[in-house]
Protein backbone atom coordinates (compact mmCIF):
# COMPACT_ATOMS: atom_id res chain seq x y z
CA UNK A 1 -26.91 -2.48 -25.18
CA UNK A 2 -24.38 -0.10 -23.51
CA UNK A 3 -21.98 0.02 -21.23
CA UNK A 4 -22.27 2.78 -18.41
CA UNK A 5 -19.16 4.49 -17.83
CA UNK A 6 -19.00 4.85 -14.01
CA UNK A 7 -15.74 4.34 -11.12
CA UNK A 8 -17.60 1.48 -10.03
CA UNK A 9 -17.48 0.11 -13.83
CA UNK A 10 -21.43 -0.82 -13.77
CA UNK A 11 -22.64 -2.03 -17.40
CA UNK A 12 -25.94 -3.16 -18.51
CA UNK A 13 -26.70 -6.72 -18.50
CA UNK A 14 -25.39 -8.35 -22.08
CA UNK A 15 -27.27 -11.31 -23.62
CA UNK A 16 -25.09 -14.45 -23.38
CA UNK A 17 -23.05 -14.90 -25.83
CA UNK A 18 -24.76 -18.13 -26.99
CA UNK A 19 -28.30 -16.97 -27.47
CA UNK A 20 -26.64 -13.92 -29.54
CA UNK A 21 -24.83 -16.41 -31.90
CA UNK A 22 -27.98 -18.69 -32.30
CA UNK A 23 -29.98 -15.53 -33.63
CA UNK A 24 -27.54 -14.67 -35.84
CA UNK A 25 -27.32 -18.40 -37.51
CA UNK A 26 -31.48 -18.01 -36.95
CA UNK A 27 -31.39 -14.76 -39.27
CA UNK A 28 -28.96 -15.82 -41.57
CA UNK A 29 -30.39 -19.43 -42.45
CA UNK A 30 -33.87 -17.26 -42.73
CA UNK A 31 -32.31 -15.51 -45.40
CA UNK A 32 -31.23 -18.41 -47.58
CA UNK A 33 -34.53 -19.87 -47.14
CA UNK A 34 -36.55 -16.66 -47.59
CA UNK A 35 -34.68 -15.73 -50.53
CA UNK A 36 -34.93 -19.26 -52.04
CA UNK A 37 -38.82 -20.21 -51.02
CA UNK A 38 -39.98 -16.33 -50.80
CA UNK A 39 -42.22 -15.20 -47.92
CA UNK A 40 -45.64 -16.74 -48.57
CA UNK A 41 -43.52 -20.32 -49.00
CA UNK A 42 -41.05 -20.41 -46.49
CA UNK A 43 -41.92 -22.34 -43.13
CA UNK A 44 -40.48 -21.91 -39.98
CA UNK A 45 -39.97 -25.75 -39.25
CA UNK A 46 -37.66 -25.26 -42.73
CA UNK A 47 -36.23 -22.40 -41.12
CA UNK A 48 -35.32 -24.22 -38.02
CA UNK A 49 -33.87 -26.50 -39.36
CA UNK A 50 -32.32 -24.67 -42.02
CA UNK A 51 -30.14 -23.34 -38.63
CA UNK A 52 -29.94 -26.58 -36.84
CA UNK A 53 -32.21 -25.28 -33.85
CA UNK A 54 -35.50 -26.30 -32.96
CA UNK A 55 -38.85 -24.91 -33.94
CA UNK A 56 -39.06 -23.97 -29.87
CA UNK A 57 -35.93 -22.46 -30.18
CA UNK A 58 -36.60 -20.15 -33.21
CA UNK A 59 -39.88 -18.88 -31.45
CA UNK A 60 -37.55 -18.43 -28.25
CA UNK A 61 -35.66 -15.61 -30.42
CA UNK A 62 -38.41 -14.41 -32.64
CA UNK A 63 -41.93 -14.55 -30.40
CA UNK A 64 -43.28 -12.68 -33.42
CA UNK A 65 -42.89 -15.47 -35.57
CA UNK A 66 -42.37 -15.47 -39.61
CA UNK A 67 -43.24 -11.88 -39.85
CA UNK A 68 -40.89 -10.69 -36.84
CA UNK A 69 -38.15 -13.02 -38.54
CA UNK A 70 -38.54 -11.59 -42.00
CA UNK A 71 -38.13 -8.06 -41.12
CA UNK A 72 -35.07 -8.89 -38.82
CA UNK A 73 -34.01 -10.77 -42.23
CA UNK A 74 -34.68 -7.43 -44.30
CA UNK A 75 -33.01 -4.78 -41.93
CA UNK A 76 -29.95 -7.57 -41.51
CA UNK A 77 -29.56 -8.11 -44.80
CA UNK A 78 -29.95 -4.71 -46.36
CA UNK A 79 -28.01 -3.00 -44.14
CA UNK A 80 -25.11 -5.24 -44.93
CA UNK A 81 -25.35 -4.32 -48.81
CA UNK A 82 -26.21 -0.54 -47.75
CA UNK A 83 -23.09 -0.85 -45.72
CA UNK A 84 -21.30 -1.57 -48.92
CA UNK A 85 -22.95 0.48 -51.16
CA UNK A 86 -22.18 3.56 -49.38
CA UNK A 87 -18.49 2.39 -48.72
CA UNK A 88 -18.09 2.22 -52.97
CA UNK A 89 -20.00 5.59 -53.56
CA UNK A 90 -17.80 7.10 -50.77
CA UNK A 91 -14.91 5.60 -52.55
CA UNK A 92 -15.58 6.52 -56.39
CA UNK A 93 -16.98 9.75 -55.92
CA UNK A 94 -15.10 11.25 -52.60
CA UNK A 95 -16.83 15.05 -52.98
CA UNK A 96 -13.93 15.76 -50.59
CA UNK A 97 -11.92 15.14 -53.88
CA UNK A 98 -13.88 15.22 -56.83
CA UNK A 99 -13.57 13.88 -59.77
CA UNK A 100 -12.03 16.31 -63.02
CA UNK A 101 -14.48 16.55 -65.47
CA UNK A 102 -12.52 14.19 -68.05
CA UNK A 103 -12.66 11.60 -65.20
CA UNK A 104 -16.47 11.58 -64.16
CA UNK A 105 -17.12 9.28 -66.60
CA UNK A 106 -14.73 6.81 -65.12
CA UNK A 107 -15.76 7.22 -61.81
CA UNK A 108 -19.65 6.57 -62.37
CA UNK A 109 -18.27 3.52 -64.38
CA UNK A 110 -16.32 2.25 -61.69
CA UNK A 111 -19.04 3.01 -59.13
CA UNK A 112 -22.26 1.63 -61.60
CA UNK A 113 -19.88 -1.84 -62.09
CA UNK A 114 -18.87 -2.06 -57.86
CA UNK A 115 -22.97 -2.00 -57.81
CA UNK A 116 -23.94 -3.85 -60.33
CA UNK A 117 -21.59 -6.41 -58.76
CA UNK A 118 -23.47 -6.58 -55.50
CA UNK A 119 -25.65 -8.71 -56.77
CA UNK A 120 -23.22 -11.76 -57.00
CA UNK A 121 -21.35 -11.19 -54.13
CA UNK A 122 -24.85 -10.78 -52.03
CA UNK A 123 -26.67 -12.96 -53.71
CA UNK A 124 -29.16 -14.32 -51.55
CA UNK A 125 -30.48 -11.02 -50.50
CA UNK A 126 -31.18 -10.03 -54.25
CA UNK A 127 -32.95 -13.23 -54.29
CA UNK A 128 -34.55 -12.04 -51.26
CA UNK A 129 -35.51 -8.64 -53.00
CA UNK A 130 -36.92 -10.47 -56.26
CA UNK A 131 -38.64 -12.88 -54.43
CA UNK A 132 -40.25 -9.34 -52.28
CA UNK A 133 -40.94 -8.00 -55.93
CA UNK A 134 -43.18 -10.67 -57.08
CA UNK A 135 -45.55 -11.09 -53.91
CA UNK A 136 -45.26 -7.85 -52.30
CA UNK A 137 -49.25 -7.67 -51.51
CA UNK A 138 -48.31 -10.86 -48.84
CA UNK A 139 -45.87 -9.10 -47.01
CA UNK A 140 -46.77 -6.76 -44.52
CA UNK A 141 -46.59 -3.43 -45.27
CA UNK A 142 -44.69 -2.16 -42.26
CA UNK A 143 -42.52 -4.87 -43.26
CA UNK A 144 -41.75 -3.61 -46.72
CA UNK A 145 -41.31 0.32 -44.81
CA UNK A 146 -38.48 -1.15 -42.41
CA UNK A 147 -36.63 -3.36 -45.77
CA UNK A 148 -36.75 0.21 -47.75
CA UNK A 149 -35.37 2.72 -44.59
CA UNK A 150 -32.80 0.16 -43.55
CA UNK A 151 -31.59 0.44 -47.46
CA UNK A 152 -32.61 1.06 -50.41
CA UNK A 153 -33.95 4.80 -49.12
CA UNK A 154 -30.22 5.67 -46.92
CA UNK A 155 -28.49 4.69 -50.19
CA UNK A 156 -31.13 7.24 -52.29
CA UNK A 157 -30.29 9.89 -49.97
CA UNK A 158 -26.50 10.02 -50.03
CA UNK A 159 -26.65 9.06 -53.63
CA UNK A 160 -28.95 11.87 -54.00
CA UNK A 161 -26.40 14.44 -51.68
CA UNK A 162 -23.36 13.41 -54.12
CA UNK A 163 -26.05 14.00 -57.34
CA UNK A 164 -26.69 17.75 -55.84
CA UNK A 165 -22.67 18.32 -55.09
CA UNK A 166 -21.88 17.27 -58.42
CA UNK A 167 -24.42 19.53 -59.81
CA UNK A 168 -22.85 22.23 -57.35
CA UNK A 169 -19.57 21.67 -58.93
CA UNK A 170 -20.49 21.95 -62.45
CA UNK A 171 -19.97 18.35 -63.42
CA UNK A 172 -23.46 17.79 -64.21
CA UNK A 173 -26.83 19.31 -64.49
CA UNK A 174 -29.40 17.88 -62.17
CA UNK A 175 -32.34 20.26 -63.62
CA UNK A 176 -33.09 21.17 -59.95
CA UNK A 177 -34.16 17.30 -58.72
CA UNK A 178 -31.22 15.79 -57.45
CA UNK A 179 -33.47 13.01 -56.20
CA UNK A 180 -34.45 12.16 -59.66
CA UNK A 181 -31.41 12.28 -61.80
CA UNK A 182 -29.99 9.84 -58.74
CA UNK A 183 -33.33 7.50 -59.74
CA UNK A 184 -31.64 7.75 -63.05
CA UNK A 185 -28.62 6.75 -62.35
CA UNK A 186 -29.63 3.61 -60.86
CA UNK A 187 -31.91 2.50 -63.31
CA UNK A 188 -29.74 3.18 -66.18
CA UNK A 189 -26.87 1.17 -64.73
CA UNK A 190 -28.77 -1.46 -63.50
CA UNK A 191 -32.35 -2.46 -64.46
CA UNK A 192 -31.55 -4.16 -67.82
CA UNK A 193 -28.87 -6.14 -66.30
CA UNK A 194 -31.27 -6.80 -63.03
CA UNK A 195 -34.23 -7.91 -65.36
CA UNK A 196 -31.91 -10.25 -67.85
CA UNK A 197 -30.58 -11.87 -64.63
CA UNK A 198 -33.25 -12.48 -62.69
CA UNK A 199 -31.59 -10.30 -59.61
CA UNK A 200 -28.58 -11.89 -60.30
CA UNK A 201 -29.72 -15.74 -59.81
CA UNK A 202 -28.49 -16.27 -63.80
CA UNK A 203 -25.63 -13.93 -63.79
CA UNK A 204 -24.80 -12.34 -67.04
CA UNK A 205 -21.15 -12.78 -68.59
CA UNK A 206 -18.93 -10.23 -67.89
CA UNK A 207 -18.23 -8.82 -70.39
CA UNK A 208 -21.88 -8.55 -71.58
CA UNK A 209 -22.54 -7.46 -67.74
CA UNK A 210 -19.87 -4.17 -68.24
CA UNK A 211 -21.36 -3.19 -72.11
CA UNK A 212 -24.50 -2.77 -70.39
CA UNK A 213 -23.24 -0.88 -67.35
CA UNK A 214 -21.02 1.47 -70.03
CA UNK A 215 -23.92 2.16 -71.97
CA UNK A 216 -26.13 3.53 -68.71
CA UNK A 217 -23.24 5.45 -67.88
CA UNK A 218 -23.55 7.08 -71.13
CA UNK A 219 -26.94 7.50 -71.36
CA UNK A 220 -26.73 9.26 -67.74
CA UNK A 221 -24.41 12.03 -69.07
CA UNK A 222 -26.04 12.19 -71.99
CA UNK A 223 -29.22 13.41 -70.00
CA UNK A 224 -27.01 14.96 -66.94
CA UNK A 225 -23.98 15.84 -68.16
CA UNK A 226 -23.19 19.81 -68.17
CA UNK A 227 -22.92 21.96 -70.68
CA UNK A 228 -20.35 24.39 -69.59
């Protein structure tokens, strides 16, 4: 909603602040149950009461039911943990600034480990996302479309934007598919660690965590890196 900016200071009606605040504890007990039961498993009575509000209630908010719920879950939760992805690529590799070429291996490091650490400080959306990986073929498809534009695909595209300015900069060579070297990236820092972890339910130790992330890192330049 918006306000209309007018002398006689006319605004749009706003939902009471109530229902707005029930929603919200709707969404986010969805997403603990969701992430913990999956999307085939979880019931909305468990849901319901997983908020403290009735099944009438829930249905009150979400007419569409568990498939309205779910993507309100997805685009909620993702867009908190694009939200902070973006914030830590903006931060480690500010193209405003960028790195020198005898730092760019720090910075990746230091953006790979802020990543990599998403997964324990948002942990029940990667439970949410490996729970999505296992039965995707039950959730509906337009479902699955909203989870990737409200994240994972806004992160790929500015990730893929800083790929293509580093390669404009000489730091590394892209080979003419910034898209794909960003692909790279990711997977290099992060699937081994993802996999071992089980999306971060069994998190690894630290220090086991950052030998992995280092050795992506490496690998990345190793493939990436310039040669001038």
């Amino acid at each position: 909603m918006t306000s209309m900016d007018s002398t006689n200071k006319t605004t749009t009606a706003q939902p009471p602040r109530g229902r707005v605040d029930k929603a919200a504890a709707i969404v986010q007990a969805a997403c603990r149950v969701f992430g913990r039961d999956g999307y085939s498993r979880a019931g909305i009575d468990t849901i319901a009461a997983e908020a403290g509000a009735s099944t009438r209630t829930l249905y009150n908010h979400f007419p569409g039911g568990k498939e309205e719920l779910f993507r309100s879950v997805m685009q909620w939760s993702s867009g908190q943990v694009r939200d902070e992805q973006l914030a830590q690529l903006r931060r480690y590799l500010d193209l405003e600034r960028p790195p020198r070429p005898d730092d760019l291996e720090r910075d990746l490091l230091a953006l790979a480990r802020a990543w990599v650490g998403l997964m324990t400080d948002f942990r029940d959306h990667f439970s949410l996302v490996r729970h999505i990986s296992a039965e995707a073929r039950h959730v509906p498809a337009e479902v699955l479309d909203a989870w990737q534009e409200a994240g994972p695909r806004a992160v790929g595209r500015e990730l893929t934007s800083a790929m293509a300015a580093l390669d404009g900069r000489g730091l590394i060579d892209v080979h003419g598919d910034p898209a794909q070297a960003s692909v790279h990236f990711m997977a290099l820092i992060s699937t081994e660690i993802t996999q071992r972890s089980y999306w971060g339910v069994s998190p690894l130790p630290q220090e086991e965590a950052d030998r992995l992330t280092a050795a992506g890192v490496r690998a990345f330049l190793r493939a990436y890196g310039s040669a001038g």
